[in-house]
C-alpha atoms as a PDB file:
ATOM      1  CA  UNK A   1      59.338 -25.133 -32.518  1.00  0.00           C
ATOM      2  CA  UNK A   2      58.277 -25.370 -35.817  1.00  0.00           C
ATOM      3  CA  UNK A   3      59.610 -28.191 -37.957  1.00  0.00           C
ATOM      4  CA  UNK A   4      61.665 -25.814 -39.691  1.00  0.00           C
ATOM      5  CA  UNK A   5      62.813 -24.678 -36.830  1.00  0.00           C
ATOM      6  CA  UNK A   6      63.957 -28.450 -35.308  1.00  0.00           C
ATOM      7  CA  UNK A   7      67.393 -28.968 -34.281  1.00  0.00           C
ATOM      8  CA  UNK A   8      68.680 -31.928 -35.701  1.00  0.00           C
ATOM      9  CA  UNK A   9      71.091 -33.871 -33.528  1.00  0.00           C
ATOM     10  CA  UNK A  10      74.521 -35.185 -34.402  1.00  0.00           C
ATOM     11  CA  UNK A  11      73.622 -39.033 -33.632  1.00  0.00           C
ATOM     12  CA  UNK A  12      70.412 -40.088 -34.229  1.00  0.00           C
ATOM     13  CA  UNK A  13      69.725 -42.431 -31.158  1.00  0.00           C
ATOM     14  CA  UNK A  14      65.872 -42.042 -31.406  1.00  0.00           C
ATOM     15  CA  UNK A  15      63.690 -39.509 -30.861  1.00  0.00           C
ATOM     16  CA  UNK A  16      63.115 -37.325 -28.566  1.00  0.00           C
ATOM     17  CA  UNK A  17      59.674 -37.139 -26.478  1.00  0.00           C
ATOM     18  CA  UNK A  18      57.616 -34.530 -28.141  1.00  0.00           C
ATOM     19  CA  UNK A  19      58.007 -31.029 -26.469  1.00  0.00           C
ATOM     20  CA  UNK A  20      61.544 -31.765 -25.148  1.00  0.00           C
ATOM     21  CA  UNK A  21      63.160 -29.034 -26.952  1.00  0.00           C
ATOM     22  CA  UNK A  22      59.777 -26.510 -26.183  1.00  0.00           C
ATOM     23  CA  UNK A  23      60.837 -27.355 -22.686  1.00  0.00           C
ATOM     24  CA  UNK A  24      64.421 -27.303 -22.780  1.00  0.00           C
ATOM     25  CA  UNK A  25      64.003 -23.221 -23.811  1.00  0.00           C
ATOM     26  CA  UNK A  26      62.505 -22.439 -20.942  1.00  0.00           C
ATOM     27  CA  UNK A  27      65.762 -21.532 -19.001  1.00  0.00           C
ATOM     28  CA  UNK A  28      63.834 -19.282 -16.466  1.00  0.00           C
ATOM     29  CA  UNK A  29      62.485 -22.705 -14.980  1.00  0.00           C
ATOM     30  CA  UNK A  30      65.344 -24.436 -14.585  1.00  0.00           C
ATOM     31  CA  UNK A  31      66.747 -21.041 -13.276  1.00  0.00           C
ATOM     32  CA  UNK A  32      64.408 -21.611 -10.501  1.00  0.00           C
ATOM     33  CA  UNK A  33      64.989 -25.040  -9.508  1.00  0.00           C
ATOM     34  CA  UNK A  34      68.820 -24.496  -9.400  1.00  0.00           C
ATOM     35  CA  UNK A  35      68.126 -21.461  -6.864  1.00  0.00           C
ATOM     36  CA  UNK A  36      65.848 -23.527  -4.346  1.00  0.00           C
ATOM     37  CA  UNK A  37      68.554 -26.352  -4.474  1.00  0.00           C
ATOM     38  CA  UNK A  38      71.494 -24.011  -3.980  1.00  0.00           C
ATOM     39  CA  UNK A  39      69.541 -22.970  -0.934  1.00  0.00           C
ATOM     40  CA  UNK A  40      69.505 -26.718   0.562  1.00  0.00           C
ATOM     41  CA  UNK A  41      73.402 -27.019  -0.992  1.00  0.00           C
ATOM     42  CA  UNK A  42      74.455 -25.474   2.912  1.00  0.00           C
ATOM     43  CA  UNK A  43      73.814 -28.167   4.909  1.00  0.00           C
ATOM     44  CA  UNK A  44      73.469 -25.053   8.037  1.00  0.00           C
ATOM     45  CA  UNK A  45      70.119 -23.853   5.620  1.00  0.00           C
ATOM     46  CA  UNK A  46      69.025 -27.405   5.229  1.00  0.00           C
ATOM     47  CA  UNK A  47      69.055 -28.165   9.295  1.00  0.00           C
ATOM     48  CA  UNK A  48      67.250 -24.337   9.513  1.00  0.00           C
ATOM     49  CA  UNK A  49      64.841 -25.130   6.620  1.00  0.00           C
ATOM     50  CA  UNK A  50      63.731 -28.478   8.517  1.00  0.00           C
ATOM     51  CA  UNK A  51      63.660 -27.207  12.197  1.00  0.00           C
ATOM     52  CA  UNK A  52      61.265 -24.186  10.727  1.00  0.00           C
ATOM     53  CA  UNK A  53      58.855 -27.390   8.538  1.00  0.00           C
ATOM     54  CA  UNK A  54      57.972 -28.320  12.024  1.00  0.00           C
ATOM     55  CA  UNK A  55      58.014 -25.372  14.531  1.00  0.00           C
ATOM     56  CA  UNK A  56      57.978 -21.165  14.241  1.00  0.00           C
ATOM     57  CA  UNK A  57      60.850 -19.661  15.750  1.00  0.00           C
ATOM     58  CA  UNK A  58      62.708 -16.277  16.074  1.00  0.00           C
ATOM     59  CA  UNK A  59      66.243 -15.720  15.324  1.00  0.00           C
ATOM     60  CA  UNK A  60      67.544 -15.895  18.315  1.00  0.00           C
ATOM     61  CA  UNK A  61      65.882 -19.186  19.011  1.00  0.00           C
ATOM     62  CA  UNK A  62      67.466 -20.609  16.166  1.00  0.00           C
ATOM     63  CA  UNK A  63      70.691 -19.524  16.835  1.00  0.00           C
ATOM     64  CA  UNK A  64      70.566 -21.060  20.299  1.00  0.00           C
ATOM     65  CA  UNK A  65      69.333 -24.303  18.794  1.00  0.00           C
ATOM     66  CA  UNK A  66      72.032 -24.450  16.399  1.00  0.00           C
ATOM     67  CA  UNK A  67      74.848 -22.944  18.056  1.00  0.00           C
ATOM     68  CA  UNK A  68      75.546 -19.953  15.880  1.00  0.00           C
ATOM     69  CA  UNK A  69      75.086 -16.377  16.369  1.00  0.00           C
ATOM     70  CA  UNK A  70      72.215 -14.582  15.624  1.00  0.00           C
ATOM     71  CA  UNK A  71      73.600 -12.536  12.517  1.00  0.00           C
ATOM     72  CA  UNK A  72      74.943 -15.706  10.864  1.00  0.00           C
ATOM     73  CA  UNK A  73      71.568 -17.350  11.421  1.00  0.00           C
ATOM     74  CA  UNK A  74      69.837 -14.487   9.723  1.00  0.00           C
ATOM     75  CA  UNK A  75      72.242 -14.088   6.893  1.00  0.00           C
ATOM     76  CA  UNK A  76      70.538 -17.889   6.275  1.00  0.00           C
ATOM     77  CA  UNK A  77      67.131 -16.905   7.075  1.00  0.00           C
ATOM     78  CA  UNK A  78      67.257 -13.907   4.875  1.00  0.00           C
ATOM     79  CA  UNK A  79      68.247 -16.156   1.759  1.00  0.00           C
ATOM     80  CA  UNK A  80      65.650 -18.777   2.426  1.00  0.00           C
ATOM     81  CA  UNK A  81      63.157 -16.116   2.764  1.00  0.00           C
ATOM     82  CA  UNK A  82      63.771 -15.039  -0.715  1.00  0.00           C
ATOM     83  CA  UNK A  83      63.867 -18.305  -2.325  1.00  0.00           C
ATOM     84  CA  UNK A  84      60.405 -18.082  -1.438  1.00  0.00           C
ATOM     85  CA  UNK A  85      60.861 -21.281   0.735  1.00  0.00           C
ATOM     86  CA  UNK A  86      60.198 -19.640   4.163  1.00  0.00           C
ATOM     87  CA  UNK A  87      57.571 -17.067   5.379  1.00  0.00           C
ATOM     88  CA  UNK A  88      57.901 -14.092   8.375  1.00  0.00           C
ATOM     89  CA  UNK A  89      55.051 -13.136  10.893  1.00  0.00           C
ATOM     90  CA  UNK A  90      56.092 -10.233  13.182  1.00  0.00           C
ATOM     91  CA  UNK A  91      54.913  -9.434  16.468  1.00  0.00           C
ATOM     92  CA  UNK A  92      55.768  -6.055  17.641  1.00  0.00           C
ATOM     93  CA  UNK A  93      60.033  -6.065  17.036  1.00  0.00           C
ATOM     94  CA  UNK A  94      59.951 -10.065  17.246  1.00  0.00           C
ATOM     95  CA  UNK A  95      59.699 -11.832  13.543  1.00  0.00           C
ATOM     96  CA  UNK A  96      59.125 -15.339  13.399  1.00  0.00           C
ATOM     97  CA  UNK A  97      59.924 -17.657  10.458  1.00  0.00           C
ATOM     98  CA  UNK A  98      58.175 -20.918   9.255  1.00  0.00           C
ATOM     99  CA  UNK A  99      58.624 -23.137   6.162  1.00  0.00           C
ATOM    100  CA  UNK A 100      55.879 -21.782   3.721  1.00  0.00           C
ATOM    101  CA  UNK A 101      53.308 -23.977   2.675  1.00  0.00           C
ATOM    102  CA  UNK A 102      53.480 -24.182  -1.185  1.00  0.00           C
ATOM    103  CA  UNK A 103      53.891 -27.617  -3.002  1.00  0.00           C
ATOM    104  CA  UNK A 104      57.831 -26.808  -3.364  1.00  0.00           C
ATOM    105  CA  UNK A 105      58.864 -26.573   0.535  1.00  0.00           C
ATOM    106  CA  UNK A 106      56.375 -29.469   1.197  1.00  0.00           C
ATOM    107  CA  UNK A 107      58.102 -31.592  -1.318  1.00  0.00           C
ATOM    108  CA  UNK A 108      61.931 -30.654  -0.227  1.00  0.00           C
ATOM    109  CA  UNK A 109      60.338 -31.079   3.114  1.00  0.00           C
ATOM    110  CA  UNK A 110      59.717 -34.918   2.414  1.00  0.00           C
ATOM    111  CA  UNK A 111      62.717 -35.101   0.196  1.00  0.00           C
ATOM    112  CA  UNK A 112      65.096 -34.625   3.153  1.00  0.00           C
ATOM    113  CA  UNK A 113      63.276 -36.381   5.172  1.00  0.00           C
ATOM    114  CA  UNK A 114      63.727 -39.680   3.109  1.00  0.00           C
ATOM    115  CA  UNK A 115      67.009 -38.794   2.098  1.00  0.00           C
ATOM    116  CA  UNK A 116      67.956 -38.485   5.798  1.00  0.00           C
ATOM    117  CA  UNK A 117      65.692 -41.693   6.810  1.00  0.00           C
ATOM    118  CA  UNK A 118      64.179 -39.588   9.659  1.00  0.00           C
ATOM    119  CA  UNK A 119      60.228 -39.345  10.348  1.00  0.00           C
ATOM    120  CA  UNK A 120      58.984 -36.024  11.283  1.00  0.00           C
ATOM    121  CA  UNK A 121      59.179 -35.399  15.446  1.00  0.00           C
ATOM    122  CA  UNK A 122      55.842 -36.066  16.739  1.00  0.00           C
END
């Protein structure tokens, strides 16, 4: 923002850091962050999310782990998929889901991890 262009606040409690309005535009980012953590806000996508940052399993696997049934676990699946934080590989009809690899699911990886004071299963 230009000068011109600065939005000046009701109480003047200092400045802001420079770029903190630049920043605050950017909606689409912070778009993004709220639809990775509304993933993790089910605490059913969370367990999935962390059993798949440590193994590749199938649907029906998962279901049996977690005592669901196999649509319910893929209604979850399907939404982490497209939050970008899992990946698919398929083998013939079989499909097999990990945690993807990018900074993001590595970081929420450790994040519940710490949060949850558990070590990853050797």
């Amino acid at each position: 923002m230009s000068d011109a262009q600065k939005i000046t606040l009701p109480h003047a409690h200092g400045a802001l850091p420079d770029g903190m309005e630049k920043e605050l535009g950017k909606t689409a980012h912070f778009q993004a962050i709220a639809d990775v953590f509304r993933q993790v806000g089910d605490p059913t996508r969370v367990r999935i999310f962390w059993l798949l940052c440590h193994c590749e399993e199938c649907v029906t696997n998962i279901a049996a782990l977690l005592g669901m049934t196999s649509p319910a676990v893929s209604h979850h699946l399907r939404s982490l998929k497209e939050s970008g934080l899992l990946v698919t590989r398929r083998e013939g009809k079989e499909v097999y889901y990990r945690a993807s690899e990018d900074r993001e699911s590595q970081l929420l990886h450790q994040m519940i991890e710490q949060v949850m004071q558990i070590a990853c299963p050797k």
